[in-house]
Protein backbone atom coordinates (compact mmCIF):
# COMPACT_ATOMS: atom_id res chain seq x y z
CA UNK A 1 134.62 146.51 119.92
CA UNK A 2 138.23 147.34 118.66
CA UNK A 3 138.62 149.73 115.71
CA UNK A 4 140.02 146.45 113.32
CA UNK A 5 136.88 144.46 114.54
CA UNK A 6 134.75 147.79 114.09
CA UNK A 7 135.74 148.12 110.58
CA UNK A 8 135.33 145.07 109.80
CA UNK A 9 132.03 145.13 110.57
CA UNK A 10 131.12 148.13 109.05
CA UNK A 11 132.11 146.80 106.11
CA UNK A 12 130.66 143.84 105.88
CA UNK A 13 127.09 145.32 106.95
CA UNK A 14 127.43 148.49 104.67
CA UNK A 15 128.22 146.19 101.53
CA UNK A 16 125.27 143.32 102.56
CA UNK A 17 122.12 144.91 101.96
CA UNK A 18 123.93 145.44 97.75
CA UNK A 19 125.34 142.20 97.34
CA UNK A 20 121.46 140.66 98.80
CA UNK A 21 119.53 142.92 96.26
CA UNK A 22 122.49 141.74 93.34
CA UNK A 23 122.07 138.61 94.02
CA UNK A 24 118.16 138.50 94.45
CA UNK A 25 118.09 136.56 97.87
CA UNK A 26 116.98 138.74 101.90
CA UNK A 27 120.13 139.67 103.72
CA UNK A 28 119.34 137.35 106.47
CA UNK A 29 119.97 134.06 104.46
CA UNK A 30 123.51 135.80 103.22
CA UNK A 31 123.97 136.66 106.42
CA UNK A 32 123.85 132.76 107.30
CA UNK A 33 126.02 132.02 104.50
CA UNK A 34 128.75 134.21 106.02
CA UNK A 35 128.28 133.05 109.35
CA UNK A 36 128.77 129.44 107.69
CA UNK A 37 132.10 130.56 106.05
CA UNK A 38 133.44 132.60 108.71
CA UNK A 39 132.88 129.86 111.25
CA UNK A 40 135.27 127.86 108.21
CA UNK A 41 137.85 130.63 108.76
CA UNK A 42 138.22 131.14 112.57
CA UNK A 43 138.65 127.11 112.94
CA UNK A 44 141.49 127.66 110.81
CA UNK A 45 143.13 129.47 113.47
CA UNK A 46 141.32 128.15 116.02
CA UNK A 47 141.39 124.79 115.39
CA UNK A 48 140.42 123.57 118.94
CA UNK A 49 137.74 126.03 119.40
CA UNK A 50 134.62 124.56 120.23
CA UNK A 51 131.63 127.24 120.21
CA UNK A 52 131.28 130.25 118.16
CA UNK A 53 128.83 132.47 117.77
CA UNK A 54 127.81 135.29 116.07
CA UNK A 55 126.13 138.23 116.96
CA UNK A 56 124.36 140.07 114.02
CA UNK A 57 122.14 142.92 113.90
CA UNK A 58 121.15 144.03 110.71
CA UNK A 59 118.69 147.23 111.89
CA UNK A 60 122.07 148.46 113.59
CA UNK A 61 124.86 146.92 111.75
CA UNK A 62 126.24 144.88 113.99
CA UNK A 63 128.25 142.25 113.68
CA UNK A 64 130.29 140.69 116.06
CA UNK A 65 132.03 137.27 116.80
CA UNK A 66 132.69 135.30 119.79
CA UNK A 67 134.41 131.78 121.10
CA UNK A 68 132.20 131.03 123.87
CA UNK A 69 134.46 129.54 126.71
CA UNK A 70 133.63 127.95 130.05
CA UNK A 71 134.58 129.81 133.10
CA UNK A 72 136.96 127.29 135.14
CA UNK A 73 139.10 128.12 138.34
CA UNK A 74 141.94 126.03 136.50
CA UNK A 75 142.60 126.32 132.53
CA UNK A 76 143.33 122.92 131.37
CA UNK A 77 141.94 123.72 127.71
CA UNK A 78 142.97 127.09 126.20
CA UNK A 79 140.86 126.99 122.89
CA UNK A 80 137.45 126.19 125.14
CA UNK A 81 137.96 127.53 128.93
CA UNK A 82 139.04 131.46 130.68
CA UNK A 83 139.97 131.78 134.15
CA UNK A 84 137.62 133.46 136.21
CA UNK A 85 139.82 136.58 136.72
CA UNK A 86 140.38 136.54 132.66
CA UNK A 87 136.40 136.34 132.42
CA UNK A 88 135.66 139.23 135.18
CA UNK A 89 137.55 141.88 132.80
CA UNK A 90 134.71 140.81 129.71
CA UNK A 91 132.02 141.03 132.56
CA UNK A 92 132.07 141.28 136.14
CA UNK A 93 128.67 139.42 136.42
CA UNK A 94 130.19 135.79 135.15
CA UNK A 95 130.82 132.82 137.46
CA UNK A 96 132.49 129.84 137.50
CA UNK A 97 130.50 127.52 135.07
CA UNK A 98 129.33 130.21 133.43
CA UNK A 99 129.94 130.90 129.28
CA UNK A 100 132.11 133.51 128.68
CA UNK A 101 132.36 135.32 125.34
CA UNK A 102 135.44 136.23 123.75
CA UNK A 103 134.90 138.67 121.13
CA UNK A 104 137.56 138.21 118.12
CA UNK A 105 139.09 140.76 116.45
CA UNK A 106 139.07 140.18 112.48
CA UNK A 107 142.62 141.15 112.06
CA UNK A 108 143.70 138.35 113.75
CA UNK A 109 142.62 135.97 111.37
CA UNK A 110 145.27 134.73 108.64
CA UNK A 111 145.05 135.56 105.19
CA UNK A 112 144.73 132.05 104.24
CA UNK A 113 141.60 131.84 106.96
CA UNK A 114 140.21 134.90 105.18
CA UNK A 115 141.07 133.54 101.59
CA UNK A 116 138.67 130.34 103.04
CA UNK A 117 135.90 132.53 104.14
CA UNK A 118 136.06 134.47 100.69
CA UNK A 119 135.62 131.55 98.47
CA UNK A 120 132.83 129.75 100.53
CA UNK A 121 131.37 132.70 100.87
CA UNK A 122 131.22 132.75 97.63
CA UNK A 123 130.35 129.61 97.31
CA UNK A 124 127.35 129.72 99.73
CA UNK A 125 126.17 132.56 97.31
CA UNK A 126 126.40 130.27 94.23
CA UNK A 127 124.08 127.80 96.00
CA UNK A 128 121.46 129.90 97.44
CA UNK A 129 121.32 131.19 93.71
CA UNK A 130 121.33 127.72 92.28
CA UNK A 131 118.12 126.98 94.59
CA UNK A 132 116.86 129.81 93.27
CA UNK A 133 116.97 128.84 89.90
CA UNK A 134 115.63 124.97 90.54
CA UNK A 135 112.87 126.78 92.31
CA UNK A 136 111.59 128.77 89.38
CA UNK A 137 112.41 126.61 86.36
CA UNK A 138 111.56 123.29 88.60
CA UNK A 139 108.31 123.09 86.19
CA UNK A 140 110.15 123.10 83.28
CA UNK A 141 113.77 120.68 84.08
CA UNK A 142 113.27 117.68 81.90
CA UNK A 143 110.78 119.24 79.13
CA UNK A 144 111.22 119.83 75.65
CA UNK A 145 110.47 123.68 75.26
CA UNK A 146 110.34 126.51 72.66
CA UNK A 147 113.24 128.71 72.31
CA UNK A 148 113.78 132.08 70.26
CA UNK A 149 117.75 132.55 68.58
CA UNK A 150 118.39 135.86 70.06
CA UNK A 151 121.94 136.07 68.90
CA UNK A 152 125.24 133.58 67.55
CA UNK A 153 128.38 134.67 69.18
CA UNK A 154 131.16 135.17 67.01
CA UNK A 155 133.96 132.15 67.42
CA UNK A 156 132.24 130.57 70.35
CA UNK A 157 129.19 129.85 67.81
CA UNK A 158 127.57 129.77 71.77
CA UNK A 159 123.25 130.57 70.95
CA UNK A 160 121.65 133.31 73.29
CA UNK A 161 118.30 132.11 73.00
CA UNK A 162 114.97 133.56 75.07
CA UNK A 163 113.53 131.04 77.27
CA UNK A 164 109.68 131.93 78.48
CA UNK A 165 111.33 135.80 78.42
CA UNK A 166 114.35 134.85 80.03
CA UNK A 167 117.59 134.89 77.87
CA UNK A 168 119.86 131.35 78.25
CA UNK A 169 122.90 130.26 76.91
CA UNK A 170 122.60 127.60 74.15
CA UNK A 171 126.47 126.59 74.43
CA UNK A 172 127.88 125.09 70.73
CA UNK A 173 128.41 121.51 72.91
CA UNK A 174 124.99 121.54 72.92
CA UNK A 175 123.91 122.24 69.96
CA UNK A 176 123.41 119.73 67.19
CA UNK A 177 127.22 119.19 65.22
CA UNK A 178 126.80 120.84 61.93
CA UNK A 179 123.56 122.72 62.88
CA UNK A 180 123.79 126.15 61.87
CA UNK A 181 121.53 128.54 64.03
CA UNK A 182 120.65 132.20 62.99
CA UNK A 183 118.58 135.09 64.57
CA UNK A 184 115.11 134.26 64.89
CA UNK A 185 114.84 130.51 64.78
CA UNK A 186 112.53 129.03 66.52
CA UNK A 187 113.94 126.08 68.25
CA UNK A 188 113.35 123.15 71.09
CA UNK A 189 115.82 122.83 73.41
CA UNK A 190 116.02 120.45 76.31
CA UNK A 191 115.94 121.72 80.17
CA UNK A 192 118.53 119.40 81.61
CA UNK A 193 118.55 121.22 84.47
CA UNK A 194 121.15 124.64 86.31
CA UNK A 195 124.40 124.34 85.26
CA UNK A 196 127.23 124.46 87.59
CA UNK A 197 130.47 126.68 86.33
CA UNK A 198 132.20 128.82 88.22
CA UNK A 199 130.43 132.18 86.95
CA UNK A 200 126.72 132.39 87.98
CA UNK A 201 124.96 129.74 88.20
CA UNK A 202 122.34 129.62 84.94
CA UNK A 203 120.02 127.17 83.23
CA UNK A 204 121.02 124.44 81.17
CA UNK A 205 119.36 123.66 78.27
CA UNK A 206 120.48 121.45 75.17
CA UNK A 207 119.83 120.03 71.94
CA UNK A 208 122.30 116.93 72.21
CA UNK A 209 120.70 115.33 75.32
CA UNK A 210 118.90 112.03 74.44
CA UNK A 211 115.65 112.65 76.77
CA UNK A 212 115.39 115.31 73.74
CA UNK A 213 114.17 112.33 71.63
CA UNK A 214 111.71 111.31 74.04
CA UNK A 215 109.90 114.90 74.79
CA UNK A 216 109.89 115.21 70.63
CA UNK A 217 107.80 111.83 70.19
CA UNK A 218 105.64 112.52 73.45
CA UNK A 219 104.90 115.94 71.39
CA UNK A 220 104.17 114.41 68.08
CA UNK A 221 102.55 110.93 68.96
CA UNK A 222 99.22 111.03 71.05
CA UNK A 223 99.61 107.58 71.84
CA UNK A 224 103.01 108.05 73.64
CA UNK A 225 101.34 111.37 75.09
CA UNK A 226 99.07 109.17 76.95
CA UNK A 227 100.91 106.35 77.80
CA UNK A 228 99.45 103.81 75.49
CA UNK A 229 102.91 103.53 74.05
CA UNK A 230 106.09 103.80 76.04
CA UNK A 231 109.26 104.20 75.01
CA UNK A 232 111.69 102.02 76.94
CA UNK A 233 115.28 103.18 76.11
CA UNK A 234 116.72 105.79 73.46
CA UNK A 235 120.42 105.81 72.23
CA UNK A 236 121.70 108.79 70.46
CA UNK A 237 124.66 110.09 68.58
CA UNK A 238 123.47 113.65 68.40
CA UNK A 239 122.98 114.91 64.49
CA UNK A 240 123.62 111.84 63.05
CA UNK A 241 121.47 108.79 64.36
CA UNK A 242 119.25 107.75 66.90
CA UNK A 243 117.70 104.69 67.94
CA UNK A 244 114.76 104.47 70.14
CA UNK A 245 112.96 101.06 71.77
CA UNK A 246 108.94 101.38 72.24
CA UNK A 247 106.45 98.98 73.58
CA UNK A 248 102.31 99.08 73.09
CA UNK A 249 100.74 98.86 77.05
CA UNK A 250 97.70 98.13 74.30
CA UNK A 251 97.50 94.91 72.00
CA UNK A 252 94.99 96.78 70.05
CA UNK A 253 97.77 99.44 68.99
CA UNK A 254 101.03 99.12 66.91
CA UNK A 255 103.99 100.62 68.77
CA UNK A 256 105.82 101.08 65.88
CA UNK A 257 103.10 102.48 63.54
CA UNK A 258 101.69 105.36 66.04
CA UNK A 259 105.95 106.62 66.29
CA UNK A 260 106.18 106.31 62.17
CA UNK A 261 102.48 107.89 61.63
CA UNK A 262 100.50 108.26 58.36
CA UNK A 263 102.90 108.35 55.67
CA UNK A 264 105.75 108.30 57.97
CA UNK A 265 104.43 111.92 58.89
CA UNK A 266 105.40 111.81 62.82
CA UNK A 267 108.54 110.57 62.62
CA UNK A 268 109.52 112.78 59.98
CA UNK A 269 108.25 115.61 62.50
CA UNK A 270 110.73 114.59 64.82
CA UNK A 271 113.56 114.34 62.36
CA UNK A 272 112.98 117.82 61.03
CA UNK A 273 113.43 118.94 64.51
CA UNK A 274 116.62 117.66 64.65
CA UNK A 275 117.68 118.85 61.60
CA UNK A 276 117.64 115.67 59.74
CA UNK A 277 118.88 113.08 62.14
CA UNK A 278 117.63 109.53 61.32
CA UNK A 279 115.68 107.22 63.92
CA UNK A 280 115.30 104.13 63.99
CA UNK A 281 112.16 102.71 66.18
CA UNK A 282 112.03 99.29 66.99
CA UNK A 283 110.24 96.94 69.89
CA UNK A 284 110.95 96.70 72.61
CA UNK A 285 111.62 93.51 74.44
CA UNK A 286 111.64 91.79 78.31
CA UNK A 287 113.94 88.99 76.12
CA UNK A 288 117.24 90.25 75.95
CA UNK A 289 117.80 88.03 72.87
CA UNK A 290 114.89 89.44 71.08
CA UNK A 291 115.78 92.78 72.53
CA UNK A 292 119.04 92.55 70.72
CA UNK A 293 117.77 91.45 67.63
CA UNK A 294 115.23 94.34 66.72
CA UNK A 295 118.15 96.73 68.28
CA UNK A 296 120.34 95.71 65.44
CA UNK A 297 117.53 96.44 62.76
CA UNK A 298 117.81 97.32 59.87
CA UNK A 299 120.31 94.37 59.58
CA UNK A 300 119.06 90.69 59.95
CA UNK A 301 119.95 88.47 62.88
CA UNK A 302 120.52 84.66 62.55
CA UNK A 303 121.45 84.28 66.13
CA UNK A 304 122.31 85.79 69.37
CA UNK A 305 124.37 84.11 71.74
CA UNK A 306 124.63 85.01 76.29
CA UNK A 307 126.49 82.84 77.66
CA UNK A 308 126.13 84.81 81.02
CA UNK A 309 122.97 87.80 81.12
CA UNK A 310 124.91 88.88 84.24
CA UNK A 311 128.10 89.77 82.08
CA UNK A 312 125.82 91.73 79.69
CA UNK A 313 127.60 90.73 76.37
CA UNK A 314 126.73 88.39 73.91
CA UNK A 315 127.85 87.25 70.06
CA UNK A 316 125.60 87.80 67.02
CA UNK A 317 125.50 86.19 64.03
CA UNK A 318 124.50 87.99 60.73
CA UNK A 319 124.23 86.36 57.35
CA UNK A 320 127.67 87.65 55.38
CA UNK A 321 125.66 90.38 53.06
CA UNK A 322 124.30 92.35 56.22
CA UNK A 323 127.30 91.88 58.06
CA UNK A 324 128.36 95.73 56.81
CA UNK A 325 124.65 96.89 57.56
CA UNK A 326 125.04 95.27 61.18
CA UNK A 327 128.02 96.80 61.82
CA UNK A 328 127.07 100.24 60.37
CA UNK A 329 129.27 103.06 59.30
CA UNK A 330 132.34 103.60 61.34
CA UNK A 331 130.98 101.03 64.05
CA UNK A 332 127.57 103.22 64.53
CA UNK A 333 124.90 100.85 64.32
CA UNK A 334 126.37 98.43 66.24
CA UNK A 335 127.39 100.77 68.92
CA UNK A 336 123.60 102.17 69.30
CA UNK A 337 122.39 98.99 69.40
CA UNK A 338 124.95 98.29 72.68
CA UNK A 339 124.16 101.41 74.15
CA UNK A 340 120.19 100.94 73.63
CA UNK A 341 120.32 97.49 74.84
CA UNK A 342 122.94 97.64 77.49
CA UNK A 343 124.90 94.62 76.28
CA UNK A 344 128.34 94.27 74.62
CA UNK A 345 128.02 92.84 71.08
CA UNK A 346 130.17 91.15 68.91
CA UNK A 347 129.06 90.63 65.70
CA UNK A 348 130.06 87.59 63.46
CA UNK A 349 128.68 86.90 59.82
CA UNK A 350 127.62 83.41 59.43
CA UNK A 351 130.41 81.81 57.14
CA UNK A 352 132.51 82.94 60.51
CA UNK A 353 134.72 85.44 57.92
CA UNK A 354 134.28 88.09 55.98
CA UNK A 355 135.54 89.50 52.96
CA UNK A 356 134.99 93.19 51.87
């Protein structure tokens, strides 16, 4: 081994066993991630070269690497074949046909090849950690959970809230606009799943995030618990309004009652949650003309006009007094109503104009 490839080595084996124990994963998958990089790095090089291998040992710190060449009387392919006599001063035992190893020496790699290996090293690292993180919280991604305010950064407004002990980031983009958390509350947030910036990778939860909606009513309503009613599509604009389409599997049970409750008591659960945001729950239907219709509730609907489902648009017609409730304030109802039904709609009032 020569003394650049030696300290190489060294270092790489003296500084593993830390960055494994830092990073919570066993040496030998790291190990693999470096292998993966470096392998990156010498093609950069050695672009040509075929076969590399590695030869760890983490008991004795070892870590070497090789282009394995072929053994050939004639060298018609530098990157992937030795001459005998070239291969008898690595070993006198090899023969042609044989696979010689050529150990590298790191210092002959280019900064740019080492600059490669550093970041997928890195990179590797982020991964393993990001499995790591699916692994444990895999029960939880897509549930509505309890969270504790542990503390509101200054500027940022970002939440540090404890998760089943575990402290998470509650960033201000996903919290509710205009919600104002303190120390102490006692909040649901929803587990959209492990986020992926460039620092470590960490669990992503959120109070924005539509599916929200649905783990709030699955909480709160039984019948949507068990499956009795479903709730076929939700459209949200986060702190303001939502709008969510649900469907009995039961004719002996009212959709829209079991969401609203006694005394609109569920509901009202829900909205609380969300710090006041209205809902609107409305039925659900395999007509995409009917469909549109209750989507546009509270307004009234005279008509509703597809001249091709495939398009996914249509025109409305509203008498002229709900044309304003149709349309909502600053375009809102009408653009939940697109969003929960999946068509474009353009609303018309029934005189054909409006004045206002």
């Amino acid at each position: 081994m020569t003394k650049g490839t030696k300290g190489s080595s060294e270092k790489i084996m003296d500084v593993l066993p830390l960055l494994a124990k830092e990073k919570g994963m066993s040496p030998e998958t790291l190990i693999e991630k470096i292998e993966a990089a470096l392998t990156i790095a010498i093609k950069r090089d050695y672009p040509r070269s075929e076969n590399i291998k590695f030869d760890t040992d983490l008991a004795k710190g070892k870590f070497d690497v090789f282009i394995m060449k072929n053994v050939v009387e004639e060298v018609e392919d530098p990157a992937n074949e030795i001459t005998l006599e070239d291969a008898r001063h690595i070993s006198k035992r090899l023969n042609i046909g044989d696979v010689c190893p050529v150990k590298l020496d790191t210092k002959h790699f280019g900064r740019i090849a080492a600059q490669t290996a550093k970041q997928v090293i890195k990179q590797g690292i982020k991964e393993v950690e990001r499995e790591q993180l699916v692994e444990q919280w895999g029960g939880l991604q897509n549930e509505a959970i309890s969270a504790e305010v542990k503390k509101i950064e200054t500027g940022s407004l970002n939440a540090l809230v404890s998760v089943n002990g575990n402290e998470v980031m509650l960033f201000r983009g996903d919290q509710i606009p205009n919600e104002e958390l303190h120390e102490g509350d006692i909040i649901k947030v929803f587990v959209s799943g492990v986020s992926s910036a460039d620092r470590r990778p960490t669990l992503r939860v959120s109070r924005t995030h539509k599916e929200l909606i649905r783990r709030l009513f699955e909480l709160e309503v039984p019948e949507i618990g068990d499956g009795t009613v479903e709730i076929k599509a939700i459209s949200r604009e986060a702190g303001s309004r939502s709008k969510i389409a649900v469907i009995s599997n039961n004719e002996n049970v009212d959709a829209l009652g079991s969401c609203i409750g006694p005394q609109r008591s569920r509901i009202t659960k829900v909205c609380e949650e969300l710090r006041g945001e209205k809902i609107d729950v409305v039925l659900y239907s395999e007509d995409p003309v009917e469909f549109i219709k209750q989507a546009l509730k509270p307004a009234s609907v005279i008509s509703v006009d597809i001249p091709d489902e495939t398009v996914k648009a249509c025109s409305v017609v509203v008498p002229d007094n709900q044309l304003s409730l149709a349309i909502g304030n600053k375009g809102q109802n009408a653009k939940l109503a697109a969003r929960l039904t999946g068509f474009k709609i353009d609303i018309k009032p029934e005189s054909g104009f409006f004045e206002g």
